[in-house]
C-alpha atoms as a PDB file:
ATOM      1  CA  UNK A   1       0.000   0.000   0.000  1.00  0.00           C
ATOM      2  CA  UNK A   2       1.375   3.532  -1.060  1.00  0.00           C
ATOM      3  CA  UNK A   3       1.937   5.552   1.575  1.00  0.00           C
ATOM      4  CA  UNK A   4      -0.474   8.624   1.820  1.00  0.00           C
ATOM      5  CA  UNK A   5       0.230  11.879   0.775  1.00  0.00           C
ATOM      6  CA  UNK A   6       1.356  14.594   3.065  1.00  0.00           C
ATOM      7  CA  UNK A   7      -0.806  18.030   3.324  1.00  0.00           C
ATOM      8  CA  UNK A   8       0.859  20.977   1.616  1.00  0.00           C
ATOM      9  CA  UNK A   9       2.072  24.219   4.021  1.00  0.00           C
ATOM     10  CA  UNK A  10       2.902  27.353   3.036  1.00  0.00           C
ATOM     11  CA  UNK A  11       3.113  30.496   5.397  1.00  0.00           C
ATOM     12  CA  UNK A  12       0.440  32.715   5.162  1.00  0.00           C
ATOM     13  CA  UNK A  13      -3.626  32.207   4.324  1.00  0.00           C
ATOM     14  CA  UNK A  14      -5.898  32.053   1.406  1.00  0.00           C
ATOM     15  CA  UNK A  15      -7.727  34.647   0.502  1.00  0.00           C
ATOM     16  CA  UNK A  16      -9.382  35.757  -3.488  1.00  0.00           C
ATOM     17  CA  UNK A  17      -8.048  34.997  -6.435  1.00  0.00           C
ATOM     18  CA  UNK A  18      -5.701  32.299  -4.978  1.00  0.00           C
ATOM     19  CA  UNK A  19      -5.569  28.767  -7.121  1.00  0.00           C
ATOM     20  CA  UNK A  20      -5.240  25.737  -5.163  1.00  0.00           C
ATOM     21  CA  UNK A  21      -5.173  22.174  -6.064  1.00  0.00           C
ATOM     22  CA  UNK A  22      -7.453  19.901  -3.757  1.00  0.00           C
ATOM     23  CA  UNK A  23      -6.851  16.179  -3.891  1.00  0.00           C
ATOM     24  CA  UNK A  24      -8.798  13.694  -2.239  1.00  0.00           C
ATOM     25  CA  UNK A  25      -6.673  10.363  -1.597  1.00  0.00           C
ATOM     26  CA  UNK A  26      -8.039   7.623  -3.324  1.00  0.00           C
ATOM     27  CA  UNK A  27     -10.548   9.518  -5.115  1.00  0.00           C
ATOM     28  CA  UNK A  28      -8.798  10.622  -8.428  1.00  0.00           C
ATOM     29  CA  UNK A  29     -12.177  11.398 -10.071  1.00  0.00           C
ATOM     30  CA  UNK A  30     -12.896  13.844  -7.234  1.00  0.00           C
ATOM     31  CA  UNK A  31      -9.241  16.071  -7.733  1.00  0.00           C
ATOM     32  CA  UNK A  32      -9.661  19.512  -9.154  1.00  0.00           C
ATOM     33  CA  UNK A  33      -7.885  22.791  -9.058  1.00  0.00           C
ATOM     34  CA  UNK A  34      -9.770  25.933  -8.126  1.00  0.00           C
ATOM     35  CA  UNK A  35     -10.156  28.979  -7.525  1.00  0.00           C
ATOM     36  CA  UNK A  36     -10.989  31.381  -4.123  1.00  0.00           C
ATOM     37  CA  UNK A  37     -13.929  33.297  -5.130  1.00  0.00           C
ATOM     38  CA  UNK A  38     -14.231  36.735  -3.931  1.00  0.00           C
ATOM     39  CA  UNK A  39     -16.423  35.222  -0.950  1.00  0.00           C
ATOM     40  CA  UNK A  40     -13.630  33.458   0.264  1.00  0.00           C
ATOM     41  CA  UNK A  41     -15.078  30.162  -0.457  1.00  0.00           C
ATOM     42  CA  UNK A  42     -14.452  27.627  -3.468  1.00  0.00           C
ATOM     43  CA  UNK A  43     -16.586  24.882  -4.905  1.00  0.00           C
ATOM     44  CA  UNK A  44     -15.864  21.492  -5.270  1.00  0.00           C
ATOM     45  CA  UNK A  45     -17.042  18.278  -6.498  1.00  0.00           C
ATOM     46  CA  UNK A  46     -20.139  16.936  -4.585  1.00  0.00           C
ATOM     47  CA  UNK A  47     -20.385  19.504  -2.116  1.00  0.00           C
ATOM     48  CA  UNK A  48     -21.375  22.871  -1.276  1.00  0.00           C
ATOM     49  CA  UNK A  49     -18.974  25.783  -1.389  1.00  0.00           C
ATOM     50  CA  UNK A  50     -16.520  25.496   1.728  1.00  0.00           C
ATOM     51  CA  UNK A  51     -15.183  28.838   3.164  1.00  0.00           C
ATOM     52  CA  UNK A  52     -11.368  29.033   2.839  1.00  0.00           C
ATOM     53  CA  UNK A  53     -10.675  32.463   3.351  1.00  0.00           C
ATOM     54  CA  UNK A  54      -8.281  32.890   6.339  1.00  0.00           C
ATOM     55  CA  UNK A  55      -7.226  29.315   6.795  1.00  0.00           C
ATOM     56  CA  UNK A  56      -3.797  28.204   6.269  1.00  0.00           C
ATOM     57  CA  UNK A  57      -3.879  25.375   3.266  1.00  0.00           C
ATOM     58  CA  UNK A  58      -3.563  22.216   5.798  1.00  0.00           C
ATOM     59  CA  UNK A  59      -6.674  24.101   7.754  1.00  0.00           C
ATOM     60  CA  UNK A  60      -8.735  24.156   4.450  1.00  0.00           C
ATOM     61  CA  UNK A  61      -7.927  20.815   4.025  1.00  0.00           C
ATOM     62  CA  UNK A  62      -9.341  19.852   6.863  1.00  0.00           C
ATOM     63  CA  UNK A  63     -12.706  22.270   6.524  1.00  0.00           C
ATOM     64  CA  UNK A  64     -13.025  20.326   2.960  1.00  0.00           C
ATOM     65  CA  UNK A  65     -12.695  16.778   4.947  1.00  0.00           C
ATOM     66  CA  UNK A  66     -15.512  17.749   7.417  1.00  0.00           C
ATOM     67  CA  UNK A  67     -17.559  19.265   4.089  1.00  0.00           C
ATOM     68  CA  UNK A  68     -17.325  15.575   2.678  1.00  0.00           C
ATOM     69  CA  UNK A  69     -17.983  13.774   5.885  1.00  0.00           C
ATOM     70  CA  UNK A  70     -21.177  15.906   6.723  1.00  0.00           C
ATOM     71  CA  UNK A  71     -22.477  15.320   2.710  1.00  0.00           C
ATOM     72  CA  UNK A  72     -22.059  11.557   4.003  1.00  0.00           C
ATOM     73  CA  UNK A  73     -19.986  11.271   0.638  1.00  0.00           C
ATOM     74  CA  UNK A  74     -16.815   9.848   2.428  1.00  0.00           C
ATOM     75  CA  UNK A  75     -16.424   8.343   5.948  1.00  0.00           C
ATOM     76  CA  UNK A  76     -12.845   9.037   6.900  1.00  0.00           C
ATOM     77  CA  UNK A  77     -11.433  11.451   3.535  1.00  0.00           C
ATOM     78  CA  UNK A  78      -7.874  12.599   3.483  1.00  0.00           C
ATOM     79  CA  UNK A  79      -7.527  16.149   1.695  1.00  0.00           C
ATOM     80  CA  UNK A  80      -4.191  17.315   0.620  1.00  0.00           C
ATOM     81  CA  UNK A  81      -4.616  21.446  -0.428  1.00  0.00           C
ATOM     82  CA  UNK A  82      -1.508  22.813  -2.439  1.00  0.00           C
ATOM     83  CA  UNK A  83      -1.464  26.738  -3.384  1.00  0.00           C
ATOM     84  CA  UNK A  84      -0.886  27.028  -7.247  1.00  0.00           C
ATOM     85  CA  UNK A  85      -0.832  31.114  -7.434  1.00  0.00           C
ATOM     86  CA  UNK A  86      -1.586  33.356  -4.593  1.00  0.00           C
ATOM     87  CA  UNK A  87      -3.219  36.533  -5.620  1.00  0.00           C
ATOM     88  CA  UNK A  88      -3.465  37.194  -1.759  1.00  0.00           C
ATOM     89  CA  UNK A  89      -1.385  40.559  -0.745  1.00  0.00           C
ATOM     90  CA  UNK A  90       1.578  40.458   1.422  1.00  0.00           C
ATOM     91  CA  UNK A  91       2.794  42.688   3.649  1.00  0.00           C
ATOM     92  CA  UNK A  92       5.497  43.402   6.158  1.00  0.00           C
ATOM     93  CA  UNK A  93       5.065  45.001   9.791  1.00  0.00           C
ATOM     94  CA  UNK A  94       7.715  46.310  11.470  1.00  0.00           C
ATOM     95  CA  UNK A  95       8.580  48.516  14.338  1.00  0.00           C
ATOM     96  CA  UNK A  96       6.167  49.016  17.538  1.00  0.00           C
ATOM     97  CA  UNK A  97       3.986  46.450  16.862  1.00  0.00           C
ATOM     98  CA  UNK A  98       3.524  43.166  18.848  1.00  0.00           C
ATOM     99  CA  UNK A  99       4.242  41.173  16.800  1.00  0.00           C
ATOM    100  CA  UNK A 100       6.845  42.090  13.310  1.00  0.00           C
ATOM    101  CA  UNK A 101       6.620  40.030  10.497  1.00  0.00           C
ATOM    102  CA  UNK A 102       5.048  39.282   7.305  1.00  0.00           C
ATOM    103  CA  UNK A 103       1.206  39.184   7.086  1.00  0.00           C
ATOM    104  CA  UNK A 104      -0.948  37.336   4.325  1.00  0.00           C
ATOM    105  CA  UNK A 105      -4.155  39.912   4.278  1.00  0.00           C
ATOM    106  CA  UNK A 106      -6.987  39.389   1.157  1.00  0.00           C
ATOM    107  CA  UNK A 107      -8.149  42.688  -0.646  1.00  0.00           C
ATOM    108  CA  UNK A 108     -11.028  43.823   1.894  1.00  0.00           C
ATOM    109  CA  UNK A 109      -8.565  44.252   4.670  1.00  0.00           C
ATOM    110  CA  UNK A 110      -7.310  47.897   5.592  1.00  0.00           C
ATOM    111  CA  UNK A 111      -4.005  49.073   7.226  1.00  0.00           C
ATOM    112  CA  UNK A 112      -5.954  49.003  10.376  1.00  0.00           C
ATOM    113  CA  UNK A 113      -6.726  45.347   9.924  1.00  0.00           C
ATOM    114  CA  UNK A 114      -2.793  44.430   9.376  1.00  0.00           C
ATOM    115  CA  UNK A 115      -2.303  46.393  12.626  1.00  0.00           C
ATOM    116  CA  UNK A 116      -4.762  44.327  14.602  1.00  0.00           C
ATOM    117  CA  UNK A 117      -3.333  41.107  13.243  1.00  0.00           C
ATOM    118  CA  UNK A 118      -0.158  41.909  14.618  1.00  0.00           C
ATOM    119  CA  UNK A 119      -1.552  43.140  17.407  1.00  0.00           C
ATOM    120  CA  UNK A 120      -1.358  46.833  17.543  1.00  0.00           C
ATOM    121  CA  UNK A 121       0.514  49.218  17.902  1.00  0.00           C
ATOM    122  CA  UNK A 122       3.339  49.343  21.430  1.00  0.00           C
ATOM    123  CA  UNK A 123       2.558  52.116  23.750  1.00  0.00           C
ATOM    124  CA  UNK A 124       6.143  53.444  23.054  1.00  0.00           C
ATOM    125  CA  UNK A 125       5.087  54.146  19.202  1.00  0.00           C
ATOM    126  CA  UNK A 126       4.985  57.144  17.736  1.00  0.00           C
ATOM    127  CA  UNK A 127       1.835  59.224  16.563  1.00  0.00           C
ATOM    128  CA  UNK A 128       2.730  58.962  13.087  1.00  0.00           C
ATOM    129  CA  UNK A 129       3.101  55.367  11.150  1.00  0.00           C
ATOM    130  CA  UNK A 130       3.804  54.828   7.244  1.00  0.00           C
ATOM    131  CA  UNK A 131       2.691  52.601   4.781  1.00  0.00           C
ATOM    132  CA  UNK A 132       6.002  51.972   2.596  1.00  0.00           C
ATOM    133  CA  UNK A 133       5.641  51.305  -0.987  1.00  0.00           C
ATOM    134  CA  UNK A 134       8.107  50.393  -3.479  1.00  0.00           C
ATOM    135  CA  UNK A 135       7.782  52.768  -6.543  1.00  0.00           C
ATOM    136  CA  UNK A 136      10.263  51.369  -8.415  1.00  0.00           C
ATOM    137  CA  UNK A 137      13.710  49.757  -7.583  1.00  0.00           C
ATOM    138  CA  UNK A 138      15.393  51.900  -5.199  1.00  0.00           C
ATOM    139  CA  UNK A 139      12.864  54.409  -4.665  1.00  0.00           C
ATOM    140  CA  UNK A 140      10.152  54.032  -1.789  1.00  0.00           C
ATOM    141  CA  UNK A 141       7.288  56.340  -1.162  1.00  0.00           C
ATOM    142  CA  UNK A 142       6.082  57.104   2.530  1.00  0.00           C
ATOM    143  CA  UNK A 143       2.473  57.330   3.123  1.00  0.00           C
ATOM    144  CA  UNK A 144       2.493  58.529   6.658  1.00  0.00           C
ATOM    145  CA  UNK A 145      -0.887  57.634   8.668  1.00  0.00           C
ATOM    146  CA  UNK A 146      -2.282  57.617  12.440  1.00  0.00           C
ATOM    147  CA  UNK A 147      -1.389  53.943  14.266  1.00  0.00           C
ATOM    148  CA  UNK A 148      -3.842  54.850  16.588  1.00  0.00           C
ATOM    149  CA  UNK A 149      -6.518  56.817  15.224  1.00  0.00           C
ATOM    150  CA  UNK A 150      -9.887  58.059  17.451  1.00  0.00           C
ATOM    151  CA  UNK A 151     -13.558  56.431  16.307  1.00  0.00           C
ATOM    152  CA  UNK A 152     -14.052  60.217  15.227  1.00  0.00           C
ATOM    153  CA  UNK A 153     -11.046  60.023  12.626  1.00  0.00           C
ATOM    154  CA  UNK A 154     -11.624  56.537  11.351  1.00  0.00           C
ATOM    155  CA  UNK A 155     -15.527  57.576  10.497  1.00  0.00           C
ATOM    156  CA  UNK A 156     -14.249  60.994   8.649  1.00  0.00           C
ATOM    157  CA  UNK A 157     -13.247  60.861   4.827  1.00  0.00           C
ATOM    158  CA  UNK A 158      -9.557  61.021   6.136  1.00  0.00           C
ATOM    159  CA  UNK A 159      -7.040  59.891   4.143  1.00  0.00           C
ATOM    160  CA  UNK A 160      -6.101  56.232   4.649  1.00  0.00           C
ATOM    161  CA  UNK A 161      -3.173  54.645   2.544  1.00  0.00           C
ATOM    162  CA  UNK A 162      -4.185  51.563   0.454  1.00  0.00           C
ATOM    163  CA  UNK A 163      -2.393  48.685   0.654  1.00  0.00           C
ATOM    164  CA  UNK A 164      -0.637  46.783  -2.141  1.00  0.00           C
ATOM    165  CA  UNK A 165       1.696  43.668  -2.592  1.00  0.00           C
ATOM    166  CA  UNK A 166       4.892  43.702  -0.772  1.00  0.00           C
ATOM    167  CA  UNK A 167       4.552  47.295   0.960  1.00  0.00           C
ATOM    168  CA  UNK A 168       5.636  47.335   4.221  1.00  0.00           C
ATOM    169  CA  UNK A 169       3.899  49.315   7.176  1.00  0.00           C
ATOM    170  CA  UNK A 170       6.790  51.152   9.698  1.00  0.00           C
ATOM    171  CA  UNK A 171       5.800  52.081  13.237  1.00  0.00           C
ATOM    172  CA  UNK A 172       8.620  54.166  14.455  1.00  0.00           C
ATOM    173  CA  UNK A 173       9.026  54.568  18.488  1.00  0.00           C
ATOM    174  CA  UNK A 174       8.032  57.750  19.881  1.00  0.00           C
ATOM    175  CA  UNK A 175      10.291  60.353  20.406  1.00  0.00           C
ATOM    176  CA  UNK A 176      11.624  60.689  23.747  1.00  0.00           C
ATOM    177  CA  UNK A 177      13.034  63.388  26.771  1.00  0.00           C
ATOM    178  CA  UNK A 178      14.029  63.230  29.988  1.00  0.00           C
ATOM    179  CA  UNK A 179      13.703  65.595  32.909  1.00  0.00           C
ATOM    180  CA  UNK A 180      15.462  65.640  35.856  1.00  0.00           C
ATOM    181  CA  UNK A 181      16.528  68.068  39.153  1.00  0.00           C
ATOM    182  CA  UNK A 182      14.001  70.039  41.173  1.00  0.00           C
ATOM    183  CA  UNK A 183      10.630  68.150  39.898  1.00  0.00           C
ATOM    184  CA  UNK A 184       8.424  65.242  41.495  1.00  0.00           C
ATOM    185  CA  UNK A 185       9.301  62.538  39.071  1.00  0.00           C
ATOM    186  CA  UNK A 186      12.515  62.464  37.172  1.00  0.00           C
ATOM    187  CA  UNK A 187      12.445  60.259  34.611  1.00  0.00           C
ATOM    188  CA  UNK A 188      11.971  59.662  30.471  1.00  0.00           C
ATOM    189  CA  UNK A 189       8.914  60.898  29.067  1.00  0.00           C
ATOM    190  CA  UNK A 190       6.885  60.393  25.757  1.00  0.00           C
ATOM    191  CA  UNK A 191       7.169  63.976  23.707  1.00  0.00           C
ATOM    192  CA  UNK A 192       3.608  64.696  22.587  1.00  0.00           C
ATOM    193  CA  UNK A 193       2.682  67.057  19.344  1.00  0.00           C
ATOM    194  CA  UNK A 194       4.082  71.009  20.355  1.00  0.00           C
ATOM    195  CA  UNK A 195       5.200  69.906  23.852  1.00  0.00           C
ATOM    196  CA  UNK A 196       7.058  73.237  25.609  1.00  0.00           C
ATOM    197  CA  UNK A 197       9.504  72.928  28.398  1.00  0.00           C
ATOM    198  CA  UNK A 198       6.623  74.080  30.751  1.00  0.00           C
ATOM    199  CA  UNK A 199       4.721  71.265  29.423  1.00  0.00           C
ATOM    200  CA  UNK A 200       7.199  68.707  30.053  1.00  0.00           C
ATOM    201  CA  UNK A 201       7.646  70.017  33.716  1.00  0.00           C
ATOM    202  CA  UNK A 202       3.818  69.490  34.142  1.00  0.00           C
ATOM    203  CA  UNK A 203       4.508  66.087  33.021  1.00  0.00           C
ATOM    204  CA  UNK A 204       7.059  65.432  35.754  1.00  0.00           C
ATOM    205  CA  UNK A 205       4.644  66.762  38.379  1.00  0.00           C
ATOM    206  CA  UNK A 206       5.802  69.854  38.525  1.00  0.00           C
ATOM    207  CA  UNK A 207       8.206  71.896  40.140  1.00  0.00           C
ATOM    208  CA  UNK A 208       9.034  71.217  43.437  1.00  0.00           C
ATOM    209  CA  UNK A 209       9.463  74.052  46.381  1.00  0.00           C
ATOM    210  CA  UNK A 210      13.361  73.741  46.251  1.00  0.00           C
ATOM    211  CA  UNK A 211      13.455  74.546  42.561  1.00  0.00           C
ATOM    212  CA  UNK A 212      12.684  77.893  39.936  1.00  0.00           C
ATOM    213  CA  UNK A 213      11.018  77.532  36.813  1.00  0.00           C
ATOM    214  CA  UNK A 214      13.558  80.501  35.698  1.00  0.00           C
ATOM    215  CA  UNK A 215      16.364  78.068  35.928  1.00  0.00           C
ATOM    216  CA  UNK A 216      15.661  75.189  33.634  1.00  0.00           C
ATOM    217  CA  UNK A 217      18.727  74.105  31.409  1.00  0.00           C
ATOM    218  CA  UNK A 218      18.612  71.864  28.095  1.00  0.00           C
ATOM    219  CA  UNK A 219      21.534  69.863  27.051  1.00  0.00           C
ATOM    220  CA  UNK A 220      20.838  69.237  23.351  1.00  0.00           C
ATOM    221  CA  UNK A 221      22.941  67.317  20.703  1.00  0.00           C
ATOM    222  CA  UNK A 222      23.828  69.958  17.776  1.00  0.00           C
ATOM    223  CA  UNK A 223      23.670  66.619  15.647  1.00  0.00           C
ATOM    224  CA  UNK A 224      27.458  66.617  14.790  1.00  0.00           C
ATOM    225  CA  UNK A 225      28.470  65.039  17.946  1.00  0.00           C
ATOM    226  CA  UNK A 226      28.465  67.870  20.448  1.00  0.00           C
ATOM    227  CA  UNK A 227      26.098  68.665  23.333  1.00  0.00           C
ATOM    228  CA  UNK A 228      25.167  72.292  23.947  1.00  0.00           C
ATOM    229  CA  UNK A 229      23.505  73.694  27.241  1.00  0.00           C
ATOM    230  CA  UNK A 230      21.043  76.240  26.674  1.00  0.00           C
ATOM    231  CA  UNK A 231      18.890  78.246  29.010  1.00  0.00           C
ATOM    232  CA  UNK A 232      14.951  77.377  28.778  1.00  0.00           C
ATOM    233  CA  UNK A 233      12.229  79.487  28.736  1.00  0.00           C
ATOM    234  CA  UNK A 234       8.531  78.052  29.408  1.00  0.00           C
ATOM    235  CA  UNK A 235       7.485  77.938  26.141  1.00  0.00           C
ATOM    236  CA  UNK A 236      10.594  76.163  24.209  1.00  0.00           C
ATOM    237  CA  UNK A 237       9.529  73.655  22.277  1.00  0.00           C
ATOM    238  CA  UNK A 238      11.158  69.885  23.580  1.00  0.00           C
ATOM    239  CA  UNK A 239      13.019  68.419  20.704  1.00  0.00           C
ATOM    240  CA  UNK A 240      13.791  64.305  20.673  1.00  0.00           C
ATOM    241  CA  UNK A 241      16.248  63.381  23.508  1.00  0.00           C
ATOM    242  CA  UNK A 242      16.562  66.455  24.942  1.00  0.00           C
ATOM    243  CA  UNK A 243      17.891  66.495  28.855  1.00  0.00           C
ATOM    244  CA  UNK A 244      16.095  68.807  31.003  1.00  0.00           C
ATOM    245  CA  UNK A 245      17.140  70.163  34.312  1.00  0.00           C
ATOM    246  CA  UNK A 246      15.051  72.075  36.676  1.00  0.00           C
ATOM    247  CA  UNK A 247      17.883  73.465  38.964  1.00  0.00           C
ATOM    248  CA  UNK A 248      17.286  75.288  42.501  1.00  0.00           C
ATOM    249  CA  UNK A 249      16.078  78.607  43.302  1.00  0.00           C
ATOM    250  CA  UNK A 250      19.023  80.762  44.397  1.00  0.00           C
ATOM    251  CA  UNK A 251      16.910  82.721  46.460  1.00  0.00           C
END
């Protein structure tokens, strides 16, 4: 006796337009290749259409074993699936996400969708994501787009960036400062949209009694290697790694 075929695996899902070959062992008269229909489900020999959409190839196997054994057409089927062509998008995630990687996604699924199968954005990403598509050889185009937009934005005609085959979506980390001296908590802090030094002390928990809100320094990299120190006024803006020091009153 031959020794039965093994199911077919390929990373990824099915989804439209992909052509798979289904073969049921033993039953050559019942092999056929087909299509994924734009409801995500393909028809077969002796049964009803059988949803595929989503399923890895050994899980639609399996979905088109239990459609045979429910028709009562075979008691114990084996179904091997193979993928022909995928017409299914790819795409990469990458950055603050929970989980990087490539996702298989069919043609009804948004940006928002890829997020939530990798499961969202980190709460150190930034404000701004971007959907990264490949032009032409060597030169990418940035769609930039809200990782974590309000209900409000996502029911507005705002301006979401289509997907296509092999883009990849970026979520960059936020940008960061940190703040310490005469103010309740020292520590790093997440630099929100048109954040001023007064801003970022509120976000420390103030000033304490010891310390003057007329003597805050910033050491800031002059992006050549050097730091400078500058005297802050309440309403500098905080650039990206910035080092803020609230120092005592003199008086």
């Amino acid at each position: 006796m031959a020794a039965e075929p093994s199911s077919s695996v390929r990373l990824g899902t099915l989804g439209p337009g992909d052509s798979i070959a289904v073969q049921v062992y033993g039953q050559p008269d019942m092999n056929s290749t087909v299509f994924v229909g734009d409801d995500g489900t393909v028809s077969l020999p002796l049964v009803n259409k059988v949803q595929v959409r989503g399923l890895s190839p050994v899980q639609a196997a399996g979905a088109i074993e239990t459609a045979l054994k429910q028709g009562q057409i075979l008691v114990a089927p084996h179904v091997t699936v193979t993928v022909i062509a995928s017409r299914t998008q790819r795409v990469s995630v990458l950055g603050e996400v929970a989980k990087t990687g490539p996702v298989t996604l069919d043609s009804e699924e948004s940006v928002y969708d890829v997020l939530a199968l990798a499961g969202g954005a980190t709460a150190n990403a930034a404000d701004v994501a971007y959907v990264i598509h490949e032009d032409a050889p060597g030169h990418e185009t940035r769609l930039p787009f809200n990782p974590r937009p309000s209900a409000a934005a996502l029911g507005a005609d705002t301006a979401i960036p289509k997907l296509q085959s092999g883009d990849s979506i970026y979520v960059p980390a936020a940008d960061h400062f940190y703040i310490y001296g005469e103010v309740s908590t020292p520590s790093m802090y997440r630099i929100e949209p048109g954040m001023t030094v007064i801003q970022a002390i509120a976000r420390a928990g103030g000033i304490t009694p010891r310390g003057s809100e007329r003597r805050v320094q910033i050491k800031r990299s002059d992006g050549h290697g050097h730091d400078l120190v500058l005297s802050a006024k309440p309403g500098d803006l905080v650039q990206p790694n910035d080092v803020i020091r609230v120092k005592e009153s003199i008086f």
